[in-house]
PDB file of N, CA and C in Angstrom:
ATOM      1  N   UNK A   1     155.405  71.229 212.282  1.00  0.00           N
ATOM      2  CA  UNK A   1     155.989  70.203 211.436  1.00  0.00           C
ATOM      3  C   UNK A   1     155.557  68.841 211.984  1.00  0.00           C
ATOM      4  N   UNK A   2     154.825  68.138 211.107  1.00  0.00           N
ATOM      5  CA  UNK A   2     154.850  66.632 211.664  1.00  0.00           C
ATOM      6  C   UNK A   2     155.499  65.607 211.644  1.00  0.00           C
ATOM      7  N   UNK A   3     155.225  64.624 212.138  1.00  0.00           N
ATOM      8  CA  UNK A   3     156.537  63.460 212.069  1.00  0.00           C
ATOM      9  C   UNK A   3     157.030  63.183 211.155  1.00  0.00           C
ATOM     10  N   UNK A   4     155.746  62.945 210.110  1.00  0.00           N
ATOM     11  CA  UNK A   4     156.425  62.262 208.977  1.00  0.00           C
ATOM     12  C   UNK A   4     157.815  63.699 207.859  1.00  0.00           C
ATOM     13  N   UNK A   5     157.382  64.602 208.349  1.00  0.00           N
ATOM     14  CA  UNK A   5     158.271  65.393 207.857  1.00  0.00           C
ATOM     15  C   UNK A   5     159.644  66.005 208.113  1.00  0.00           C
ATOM     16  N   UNK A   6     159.592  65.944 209.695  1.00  0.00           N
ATOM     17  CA  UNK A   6     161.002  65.432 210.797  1.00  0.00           C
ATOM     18  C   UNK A   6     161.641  63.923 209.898  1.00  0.00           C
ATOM     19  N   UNK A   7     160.854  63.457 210.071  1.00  0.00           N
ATOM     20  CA  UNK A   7     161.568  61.600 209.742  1.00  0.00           C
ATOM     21  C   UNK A   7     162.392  61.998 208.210  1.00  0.00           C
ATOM     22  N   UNK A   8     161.315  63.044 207.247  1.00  0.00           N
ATOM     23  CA  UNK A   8     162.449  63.151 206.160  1.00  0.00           C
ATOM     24  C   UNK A   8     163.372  64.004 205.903  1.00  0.00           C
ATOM     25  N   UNK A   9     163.620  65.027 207.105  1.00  0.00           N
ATOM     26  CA  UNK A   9     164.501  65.949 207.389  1.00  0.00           C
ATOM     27  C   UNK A   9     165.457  64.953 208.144  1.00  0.00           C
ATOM     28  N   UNK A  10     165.285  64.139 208.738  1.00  0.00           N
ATOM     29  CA  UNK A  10     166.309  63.605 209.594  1.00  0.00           C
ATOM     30  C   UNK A  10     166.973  62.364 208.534  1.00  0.00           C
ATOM     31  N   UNK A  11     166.189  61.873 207.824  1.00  0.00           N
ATOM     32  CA  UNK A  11     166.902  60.963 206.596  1.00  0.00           C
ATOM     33  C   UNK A  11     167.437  61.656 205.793  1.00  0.00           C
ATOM     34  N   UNK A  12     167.245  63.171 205.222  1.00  0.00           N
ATOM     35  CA  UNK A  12     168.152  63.672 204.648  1.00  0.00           C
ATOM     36  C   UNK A  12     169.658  63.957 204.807  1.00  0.00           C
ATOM     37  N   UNK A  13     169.682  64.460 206.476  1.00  0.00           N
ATOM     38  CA  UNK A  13     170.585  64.567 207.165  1.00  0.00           C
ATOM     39  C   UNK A  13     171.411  63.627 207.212  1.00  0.00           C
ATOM     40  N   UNK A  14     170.817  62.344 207.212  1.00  0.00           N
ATOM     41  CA  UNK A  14     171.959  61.421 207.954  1.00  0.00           C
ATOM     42  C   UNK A  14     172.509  60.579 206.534  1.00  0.00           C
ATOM     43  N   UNK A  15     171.498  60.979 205.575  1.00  0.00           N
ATOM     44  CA  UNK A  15     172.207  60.888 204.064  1.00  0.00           C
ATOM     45  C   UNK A  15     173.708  61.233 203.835  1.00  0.00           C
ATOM     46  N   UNK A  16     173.438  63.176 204.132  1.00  0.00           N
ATOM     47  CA  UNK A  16     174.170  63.704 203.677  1.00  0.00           C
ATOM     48  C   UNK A  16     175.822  63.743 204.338  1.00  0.00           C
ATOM     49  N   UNK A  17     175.451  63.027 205.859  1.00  0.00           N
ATOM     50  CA  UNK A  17     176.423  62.844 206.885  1.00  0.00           C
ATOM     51  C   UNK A  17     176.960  61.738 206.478  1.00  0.00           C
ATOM     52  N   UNK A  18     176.682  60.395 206.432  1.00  0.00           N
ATOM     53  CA  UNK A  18     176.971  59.412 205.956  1.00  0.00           C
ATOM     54  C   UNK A  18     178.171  59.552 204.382  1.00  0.00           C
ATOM     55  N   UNK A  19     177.322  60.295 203.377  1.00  0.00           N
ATOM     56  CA  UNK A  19     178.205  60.751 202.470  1.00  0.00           C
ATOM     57  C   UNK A  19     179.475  61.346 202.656  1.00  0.00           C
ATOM     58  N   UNK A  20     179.222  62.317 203.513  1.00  0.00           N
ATOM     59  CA  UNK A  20     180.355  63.154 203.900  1.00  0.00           C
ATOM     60  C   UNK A  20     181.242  62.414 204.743  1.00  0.00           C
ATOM     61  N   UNK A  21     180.859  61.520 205.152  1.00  0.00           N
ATOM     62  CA  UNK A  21     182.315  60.501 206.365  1.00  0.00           C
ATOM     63  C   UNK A  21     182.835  59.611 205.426  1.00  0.00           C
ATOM     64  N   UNK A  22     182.098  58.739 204.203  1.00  0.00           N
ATOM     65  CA  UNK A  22     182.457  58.283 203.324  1.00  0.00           C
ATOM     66  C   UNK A  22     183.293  58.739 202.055  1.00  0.00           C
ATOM     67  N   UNK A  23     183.047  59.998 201.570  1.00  0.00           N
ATOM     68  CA  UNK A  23     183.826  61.073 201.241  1.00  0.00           C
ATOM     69  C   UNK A  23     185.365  61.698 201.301  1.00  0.00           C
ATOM     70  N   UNK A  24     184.702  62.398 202.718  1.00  0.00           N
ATOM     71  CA  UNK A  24     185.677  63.283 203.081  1.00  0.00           C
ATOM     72  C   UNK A  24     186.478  63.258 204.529  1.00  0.00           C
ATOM     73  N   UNK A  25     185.799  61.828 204.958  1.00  0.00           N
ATOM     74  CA  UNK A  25     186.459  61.367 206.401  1.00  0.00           C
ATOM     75  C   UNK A  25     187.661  60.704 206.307  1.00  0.00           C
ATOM     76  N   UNK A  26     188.545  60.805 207.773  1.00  0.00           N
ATOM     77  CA  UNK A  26     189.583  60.389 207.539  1.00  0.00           C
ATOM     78  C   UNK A  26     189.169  58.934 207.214  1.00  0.00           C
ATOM     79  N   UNK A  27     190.676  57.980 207.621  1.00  0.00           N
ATOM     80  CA  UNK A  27     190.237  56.620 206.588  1.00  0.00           C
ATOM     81  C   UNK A  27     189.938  55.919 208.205  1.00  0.00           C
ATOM     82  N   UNK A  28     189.914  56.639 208.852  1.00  0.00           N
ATOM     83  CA  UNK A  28     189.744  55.006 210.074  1.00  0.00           C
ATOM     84  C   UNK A  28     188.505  55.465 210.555  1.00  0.00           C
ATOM     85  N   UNK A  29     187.674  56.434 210.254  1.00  0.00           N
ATOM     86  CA  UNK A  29     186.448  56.830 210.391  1.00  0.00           C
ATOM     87  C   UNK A  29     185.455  55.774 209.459  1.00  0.00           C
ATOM     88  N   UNK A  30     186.015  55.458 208.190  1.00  0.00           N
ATOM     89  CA  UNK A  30     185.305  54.767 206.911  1.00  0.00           C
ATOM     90  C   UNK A  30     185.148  53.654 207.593  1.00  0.00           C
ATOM     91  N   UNK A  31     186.381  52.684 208.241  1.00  0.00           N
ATOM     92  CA  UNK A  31     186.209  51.774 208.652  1.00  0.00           C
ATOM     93  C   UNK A  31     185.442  50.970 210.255  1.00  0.00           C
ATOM     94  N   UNK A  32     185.308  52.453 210.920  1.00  0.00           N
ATOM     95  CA  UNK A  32     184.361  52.210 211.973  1.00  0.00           C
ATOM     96  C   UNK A  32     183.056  53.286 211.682  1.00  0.00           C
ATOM     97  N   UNK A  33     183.129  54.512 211.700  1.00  0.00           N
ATOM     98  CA  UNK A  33     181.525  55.596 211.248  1.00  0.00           C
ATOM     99  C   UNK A  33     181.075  55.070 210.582  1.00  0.00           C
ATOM    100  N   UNK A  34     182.108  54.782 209.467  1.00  0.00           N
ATOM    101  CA  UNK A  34     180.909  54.883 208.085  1.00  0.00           C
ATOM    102  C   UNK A  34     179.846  53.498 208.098  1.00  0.00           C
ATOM    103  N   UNK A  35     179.924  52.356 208.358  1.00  0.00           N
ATOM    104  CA  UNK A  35     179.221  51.113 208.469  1.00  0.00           C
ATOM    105  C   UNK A  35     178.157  51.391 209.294  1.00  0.00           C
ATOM    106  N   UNK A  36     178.364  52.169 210.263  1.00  0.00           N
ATOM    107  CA  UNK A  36     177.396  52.159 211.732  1.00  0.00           C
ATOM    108  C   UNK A  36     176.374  53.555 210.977  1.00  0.00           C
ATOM    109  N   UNK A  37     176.989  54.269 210.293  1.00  0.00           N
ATOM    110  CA  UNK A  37     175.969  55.627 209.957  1.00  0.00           C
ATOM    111  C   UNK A  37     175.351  55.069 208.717  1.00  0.00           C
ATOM    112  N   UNK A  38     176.060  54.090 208.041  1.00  0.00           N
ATOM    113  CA  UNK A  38     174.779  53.604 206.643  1.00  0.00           C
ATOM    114  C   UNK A  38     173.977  52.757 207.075  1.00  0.00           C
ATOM    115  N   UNK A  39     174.055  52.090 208.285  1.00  0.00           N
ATOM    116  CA  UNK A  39     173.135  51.008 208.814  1.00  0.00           C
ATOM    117  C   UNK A  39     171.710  52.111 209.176  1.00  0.00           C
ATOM    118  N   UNK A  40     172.361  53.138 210.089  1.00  0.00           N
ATOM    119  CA  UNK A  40     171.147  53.662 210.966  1.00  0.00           C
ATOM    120  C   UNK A  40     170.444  54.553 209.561  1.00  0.00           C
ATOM    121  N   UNK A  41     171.398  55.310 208.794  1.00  0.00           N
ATOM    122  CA  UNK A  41     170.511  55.793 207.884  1.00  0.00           C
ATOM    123  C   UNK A  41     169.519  54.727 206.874  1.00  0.00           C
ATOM    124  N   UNK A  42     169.962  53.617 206.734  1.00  0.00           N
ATOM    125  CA  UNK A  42     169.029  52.581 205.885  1.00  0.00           C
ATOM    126  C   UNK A  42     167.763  52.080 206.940  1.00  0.00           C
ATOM    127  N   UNK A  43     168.110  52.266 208.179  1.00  0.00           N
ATOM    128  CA  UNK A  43     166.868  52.143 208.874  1.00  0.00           C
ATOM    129  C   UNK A  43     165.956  53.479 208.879  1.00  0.00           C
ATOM    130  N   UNK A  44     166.443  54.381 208.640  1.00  0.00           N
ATOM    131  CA  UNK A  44     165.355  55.419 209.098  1.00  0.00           C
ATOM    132  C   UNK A  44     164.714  55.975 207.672  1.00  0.00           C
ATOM    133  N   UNK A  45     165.753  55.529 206.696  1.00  0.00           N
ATOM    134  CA  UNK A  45     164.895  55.805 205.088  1.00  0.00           C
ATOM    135  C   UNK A  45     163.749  54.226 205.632  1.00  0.00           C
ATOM    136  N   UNK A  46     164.114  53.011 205.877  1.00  0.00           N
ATOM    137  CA  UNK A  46     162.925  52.292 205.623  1.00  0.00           C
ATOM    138  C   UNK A  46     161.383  52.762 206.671  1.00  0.00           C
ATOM    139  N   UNK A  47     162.375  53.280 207.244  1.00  0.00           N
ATOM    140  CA  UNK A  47     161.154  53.731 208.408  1.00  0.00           C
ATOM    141  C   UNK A  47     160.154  54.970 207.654  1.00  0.00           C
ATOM    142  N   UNK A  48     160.589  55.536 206.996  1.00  0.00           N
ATOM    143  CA  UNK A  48     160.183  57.027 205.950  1.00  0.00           C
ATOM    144  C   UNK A  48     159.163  55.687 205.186  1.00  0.00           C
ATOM    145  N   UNK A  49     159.462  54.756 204.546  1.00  0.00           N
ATOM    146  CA  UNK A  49     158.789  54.277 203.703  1.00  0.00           C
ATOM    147  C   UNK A  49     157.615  53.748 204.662  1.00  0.00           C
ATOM    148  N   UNK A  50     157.577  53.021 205.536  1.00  0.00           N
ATOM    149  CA  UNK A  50     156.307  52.285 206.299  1.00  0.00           C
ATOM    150  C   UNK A  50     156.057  52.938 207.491  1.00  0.00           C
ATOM    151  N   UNK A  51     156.018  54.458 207.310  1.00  0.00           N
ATOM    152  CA  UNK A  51     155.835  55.278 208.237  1.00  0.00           C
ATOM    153  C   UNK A  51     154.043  55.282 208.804  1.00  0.00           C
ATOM    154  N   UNK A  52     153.283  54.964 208.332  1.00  0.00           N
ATOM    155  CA  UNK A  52     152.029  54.953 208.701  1.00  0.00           C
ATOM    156  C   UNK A  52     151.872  53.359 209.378  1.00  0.00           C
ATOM    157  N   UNK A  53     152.572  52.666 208.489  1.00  0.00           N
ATOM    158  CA  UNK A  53     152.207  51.243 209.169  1.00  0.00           C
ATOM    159  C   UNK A  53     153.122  50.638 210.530  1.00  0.00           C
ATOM    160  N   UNK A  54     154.214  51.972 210.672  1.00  0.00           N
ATOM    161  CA  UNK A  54     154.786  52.154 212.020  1.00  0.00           C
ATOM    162  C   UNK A  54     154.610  52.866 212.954  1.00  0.00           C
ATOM    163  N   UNK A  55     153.731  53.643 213.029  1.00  0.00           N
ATOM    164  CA  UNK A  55     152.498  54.453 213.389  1.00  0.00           C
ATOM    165  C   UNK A  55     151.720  53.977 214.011  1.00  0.00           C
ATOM    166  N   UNK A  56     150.977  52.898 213.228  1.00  0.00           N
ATOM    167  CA  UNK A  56     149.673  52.401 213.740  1.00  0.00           C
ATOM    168  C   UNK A  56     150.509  50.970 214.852  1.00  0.00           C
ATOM    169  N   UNK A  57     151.292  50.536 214.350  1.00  0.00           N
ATOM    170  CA  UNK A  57     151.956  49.484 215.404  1.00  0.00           C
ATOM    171  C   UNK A  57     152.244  49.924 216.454  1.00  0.00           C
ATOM    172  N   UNK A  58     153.322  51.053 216.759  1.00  0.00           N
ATOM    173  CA  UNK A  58     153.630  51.810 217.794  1.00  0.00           C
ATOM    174  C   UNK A  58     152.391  52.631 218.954  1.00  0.00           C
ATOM    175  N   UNK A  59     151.104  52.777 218.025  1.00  0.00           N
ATOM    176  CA  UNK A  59     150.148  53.058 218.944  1.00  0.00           C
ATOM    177  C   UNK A  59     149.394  51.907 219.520  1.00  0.00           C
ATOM    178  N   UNK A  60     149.806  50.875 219.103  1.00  0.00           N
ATOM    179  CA  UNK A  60     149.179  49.176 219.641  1.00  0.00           C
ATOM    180  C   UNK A  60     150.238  49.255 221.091  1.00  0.00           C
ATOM    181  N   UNK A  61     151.558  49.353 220.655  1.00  0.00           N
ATOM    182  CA  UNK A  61     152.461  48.880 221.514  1.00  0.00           C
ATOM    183  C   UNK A  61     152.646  50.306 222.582  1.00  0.00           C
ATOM    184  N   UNK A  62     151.793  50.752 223.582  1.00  0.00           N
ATOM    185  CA  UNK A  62     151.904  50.939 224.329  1.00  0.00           C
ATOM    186  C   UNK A  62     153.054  50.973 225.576  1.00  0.00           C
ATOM    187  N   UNK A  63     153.941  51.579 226.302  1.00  0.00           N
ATOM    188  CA  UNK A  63     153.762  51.228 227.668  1.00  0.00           C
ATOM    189  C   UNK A  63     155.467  50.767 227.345  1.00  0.00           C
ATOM    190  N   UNK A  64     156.032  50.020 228.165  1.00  0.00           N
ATOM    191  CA  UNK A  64     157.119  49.464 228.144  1.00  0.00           C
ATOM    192  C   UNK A  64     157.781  48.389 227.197  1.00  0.00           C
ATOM    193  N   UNK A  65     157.162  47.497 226.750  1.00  0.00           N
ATOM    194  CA  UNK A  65     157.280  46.847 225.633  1.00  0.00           C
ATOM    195  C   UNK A  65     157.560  47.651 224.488  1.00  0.00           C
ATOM    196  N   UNK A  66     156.685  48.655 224.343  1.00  0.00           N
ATOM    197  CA  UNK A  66     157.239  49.607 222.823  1.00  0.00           C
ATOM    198  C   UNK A  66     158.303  49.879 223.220  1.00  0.00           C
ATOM    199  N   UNK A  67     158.572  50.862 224.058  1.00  0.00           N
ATOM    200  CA  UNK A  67     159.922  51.478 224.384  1.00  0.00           C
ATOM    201  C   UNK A  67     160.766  50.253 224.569  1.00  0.00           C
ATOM    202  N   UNK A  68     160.790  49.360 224.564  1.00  0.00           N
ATOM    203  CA  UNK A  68     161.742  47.919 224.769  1.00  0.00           C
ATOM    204  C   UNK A  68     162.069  47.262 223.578  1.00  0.00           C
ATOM    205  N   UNK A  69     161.162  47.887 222.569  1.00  0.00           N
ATOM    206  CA  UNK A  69     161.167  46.965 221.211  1.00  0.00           C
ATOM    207  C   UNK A  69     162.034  47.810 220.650  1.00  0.00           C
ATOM    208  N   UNK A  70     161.593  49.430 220.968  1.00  0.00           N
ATOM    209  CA  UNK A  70     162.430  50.332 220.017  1.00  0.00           C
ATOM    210  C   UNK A  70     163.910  50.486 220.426  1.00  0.00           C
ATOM    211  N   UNK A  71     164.200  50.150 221.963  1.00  0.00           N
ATOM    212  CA  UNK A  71     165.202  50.495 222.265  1.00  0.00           C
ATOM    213  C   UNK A  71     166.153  49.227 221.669  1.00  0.00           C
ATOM    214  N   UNK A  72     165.612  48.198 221.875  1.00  0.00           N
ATOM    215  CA  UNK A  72     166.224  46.875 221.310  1.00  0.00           C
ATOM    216  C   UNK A  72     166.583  47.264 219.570  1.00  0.00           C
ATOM    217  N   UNK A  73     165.219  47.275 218.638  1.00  0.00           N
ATOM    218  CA  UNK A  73     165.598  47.328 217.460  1.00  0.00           C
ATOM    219  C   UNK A  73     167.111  48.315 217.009  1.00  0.00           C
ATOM    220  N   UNK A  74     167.343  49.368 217.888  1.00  0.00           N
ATOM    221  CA  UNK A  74     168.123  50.713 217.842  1.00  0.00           C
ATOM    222  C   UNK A  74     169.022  50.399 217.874  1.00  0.00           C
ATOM    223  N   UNK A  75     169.377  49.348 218.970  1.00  0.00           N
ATOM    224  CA  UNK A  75     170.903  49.030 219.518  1.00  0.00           C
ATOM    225  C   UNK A  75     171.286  47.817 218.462  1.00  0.00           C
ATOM    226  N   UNK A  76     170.258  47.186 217.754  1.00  0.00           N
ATOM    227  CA  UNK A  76     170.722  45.760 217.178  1.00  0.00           C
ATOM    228  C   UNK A  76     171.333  46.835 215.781  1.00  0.00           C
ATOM    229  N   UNK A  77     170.700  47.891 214.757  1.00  0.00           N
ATOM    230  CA  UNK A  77     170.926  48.218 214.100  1.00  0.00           C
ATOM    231  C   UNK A  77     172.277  48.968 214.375  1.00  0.00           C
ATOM    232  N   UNK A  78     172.392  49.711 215.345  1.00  0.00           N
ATOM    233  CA  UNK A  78     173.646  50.359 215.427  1.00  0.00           C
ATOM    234  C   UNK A  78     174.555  49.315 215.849  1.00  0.00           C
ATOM    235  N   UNK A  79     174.827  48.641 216.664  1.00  0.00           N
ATOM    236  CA  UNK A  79     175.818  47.793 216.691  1.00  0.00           C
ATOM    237  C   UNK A  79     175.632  46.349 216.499  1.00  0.00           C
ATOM    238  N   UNK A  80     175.739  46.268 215.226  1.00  0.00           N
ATOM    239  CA  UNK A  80     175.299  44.847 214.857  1.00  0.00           C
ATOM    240  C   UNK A  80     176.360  43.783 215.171  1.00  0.00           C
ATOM    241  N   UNK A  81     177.582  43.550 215.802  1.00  0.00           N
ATOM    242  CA  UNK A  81     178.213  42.237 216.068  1.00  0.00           C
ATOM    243  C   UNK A  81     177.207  41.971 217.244  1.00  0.00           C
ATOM    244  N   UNK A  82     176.506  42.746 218.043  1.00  0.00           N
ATOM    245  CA  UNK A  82     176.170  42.620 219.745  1.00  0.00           C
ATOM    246  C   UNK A  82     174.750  42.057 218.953  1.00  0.00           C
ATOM    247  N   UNK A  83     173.930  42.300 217.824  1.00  0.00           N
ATOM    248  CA  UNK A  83     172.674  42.181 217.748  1.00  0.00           C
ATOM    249  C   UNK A  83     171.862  40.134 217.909  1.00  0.00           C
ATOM    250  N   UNK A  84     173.276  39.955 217.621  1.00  0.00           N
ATOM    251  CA  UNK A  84     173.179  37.985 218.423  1.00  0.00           C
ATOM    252  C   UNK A  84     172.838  38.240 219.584  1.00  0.00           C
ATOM    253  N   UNK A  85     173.322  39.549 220.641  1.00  0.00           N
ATOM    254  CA  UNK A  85     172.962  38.940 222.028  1.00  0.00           C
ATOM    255  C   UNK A  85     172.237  39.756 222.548  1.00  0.00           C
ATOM    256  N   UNK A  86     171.509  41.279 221.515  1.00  0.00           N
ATOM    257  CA  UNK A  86     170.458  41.686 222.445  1.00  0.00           C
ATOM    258  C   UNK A  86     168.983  41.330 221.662  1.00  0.00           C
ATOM    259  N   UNK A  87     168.893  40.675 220.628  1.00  0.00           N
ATOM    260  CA  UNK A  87     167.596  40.207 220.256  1.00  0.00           C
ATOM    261  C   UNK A  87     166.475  39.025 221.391  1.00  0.00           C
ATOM    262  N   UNK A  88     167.712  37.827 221.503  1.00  0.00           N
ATOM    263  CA  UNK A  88     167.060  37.074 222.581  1.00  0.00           C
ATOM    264  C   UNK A  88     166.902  37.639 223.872  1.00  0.00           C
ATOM    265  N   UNK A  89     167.740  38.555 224.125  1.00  0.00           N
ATOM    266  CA  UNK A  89     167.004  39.347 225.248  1.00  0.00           C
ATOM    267  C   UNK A  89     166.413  39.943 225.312  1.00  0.00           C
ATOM    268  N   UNK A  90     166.151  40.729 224.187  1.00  0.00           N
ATOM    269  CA  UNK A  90     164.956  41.829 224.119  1.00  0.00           C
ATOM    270  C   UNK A  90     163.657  40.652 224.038  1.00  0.00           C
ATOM    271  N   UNK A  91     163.901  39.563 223.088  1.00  0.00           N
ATOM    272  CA  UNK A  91     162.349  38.381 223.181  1.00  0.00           C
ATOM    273  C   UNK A  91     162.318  38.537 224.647  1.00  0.00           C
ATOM    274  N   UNK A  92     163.081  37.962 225.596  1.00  0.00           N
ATOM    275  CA  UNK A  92     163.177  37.413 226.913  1.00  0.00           C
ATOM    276  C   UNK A  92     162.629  38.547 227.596  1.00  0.00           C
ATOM    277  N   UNK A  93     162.696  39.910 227.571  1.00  0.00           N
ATOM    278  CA  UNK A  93     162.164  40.910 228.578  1.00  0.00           C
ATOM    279  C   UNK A  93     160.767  40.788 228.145  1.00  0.00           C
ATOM    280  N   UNK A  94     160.340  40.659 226.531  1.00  0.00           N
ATOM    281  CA  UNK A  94     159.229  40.992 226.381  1.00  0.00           C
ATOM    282  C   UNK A  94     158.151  39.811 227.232  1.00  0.00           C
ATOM    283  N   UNK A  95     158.246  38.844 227.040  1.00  0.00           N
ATOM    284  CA  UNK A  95     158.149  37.641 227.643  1.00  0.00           C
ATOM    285  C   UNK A  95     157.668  37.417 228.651  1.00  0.00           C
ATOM    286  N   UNK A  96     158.890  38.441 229.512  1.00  0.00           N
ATOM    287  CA  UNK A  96     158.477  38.401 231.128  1.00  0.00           C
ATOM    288  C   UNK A  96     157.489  39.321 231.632  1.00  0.00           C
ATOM    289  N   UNK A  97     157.371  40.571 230.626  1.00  0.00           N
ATOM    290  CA  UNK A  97     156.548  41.739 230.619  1.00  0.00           C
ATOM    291  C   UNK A  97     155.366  41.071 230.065  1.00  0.00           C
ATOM    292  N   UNK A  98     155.158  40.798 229.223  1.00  0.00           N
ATOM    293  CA  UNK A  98     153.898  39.701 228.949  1.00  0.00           C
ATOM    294  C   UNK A  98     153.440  38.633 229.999  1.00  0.00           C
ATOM    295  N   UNK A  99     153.924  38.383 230.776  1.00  0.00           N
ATOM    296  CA  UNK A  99     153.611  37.047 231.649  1.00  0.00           C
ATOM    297  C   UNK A  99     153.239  37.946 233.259  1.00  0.00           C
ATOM    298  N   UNK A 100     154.330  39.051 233.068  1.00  0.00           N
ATOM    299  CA  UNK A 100     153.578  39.604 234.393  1.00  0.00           C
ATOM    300  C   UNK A 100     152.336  40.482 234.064  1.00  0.00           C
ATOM    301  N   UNK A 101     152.150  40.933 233.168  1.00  0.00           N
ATOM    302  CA  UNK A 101     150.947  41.621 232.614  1.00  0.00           C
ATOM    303  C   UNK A 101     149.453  41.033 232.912  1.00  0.00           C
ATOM    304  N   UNK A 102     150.088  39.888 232.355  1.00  0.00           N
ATOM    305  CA  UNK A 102     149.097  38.511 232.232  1.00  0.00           C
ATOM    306  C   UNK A 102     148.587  38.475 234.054  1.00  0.00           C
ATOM    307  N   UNK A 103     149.622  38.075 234.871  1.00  0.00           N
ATOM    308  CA  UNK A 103     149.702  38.126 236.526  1.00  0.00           C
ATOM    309  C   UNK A 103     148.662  39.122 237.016  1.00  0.00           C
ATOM    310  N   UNK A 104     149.208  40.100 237.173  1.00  0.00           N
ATOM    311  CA  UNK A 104     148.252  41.492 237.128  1.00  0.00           C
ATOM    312  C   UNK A 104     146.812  41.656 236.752  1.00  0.00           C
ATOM    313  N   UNK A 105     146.789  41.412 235.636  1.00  0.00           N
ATOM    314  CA  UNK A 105     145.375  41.595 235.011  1.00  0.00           C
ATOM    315  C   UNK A 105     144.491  40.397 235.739  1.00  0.00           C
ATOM    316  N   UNK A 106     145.044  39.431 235.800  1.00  0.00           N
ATOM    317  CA  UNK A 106     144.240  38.004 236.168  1.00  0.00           C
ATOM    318  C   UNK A 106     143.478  38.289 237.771  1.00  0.00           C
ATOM    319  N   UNK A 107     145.125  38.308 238.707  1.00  0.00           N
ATOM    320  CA  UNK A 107     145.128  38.773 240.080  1.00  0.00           C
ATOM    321  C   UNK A 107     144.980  39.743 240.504  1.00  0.00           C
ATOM    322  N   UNK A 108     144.827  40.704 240.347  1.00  0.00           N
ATOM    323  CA  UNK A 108     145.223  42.124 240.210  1.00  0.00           C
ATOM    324  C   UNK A 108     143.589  42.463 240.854  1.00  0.00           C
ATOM    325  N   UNK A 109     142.518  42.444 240.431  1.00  0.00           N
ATOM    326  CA  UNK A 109     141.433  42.401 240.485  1.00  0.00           C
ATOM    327  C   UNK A 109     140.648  41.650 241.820  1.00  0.00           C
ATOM    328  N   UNK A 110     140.634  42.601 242.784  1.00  0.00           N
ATOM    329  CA  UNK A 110     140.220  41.942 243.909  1.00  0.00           C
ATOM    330  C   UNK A 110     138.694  42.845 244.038  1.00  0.00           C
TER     331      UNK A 110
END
């Protein structure tokens, strides 16, 4: 099975989960699950849609920075009151990972 076919097994899923807490969940589930499970499912249907052109980005982004971008984008979508305070930090790590990269490559070379 390939990714792109996981990605629409797993958007189905979190469809049908999402429905079902909205549904058939108790009521204080609606007011904390249900917001946090339609966020992540509206990210991973958009991700189904620009799945090749997230593909080809993710194989640019290499190394720690990807895993920093994705881990950042993940946490801003799932808990979005916090996403004010981990965006500028996620810029800020990338930043520093860029600047020491930069260090390295320059100096690095003896």
């Amino acid at each position: 099975m390939d990714h792109k076919k996981r990605l629409q097994l797993a958007c189905i899923v979190l469809v049908l989960i999402t429905y079902g807490i909205w549904q058939f969940g108790p009521e204080d589930w609606q007011d904390s699950a249900f917001p946090m499970s339609f966020r992540i499912t509206a990210l991973f249907g958009v991700l189904l849609l620009a799945f090749d052109d997230v593909k080809k980005l993710l194989l640019k982004l290499n190394g720690p920075t990807g895993i920093l971008i994705g881990i950042g984008l993940l946490m801003a979508v799932a808990y979005k009151p916090s996403a004010r305070a981990i965006l500028p930090l996620l810029i800020g790590c990338i930043a520093v990972l860029s600047i020491l990269g930069f260090i390295r490559r320059q100096f690095g070379k003896d």
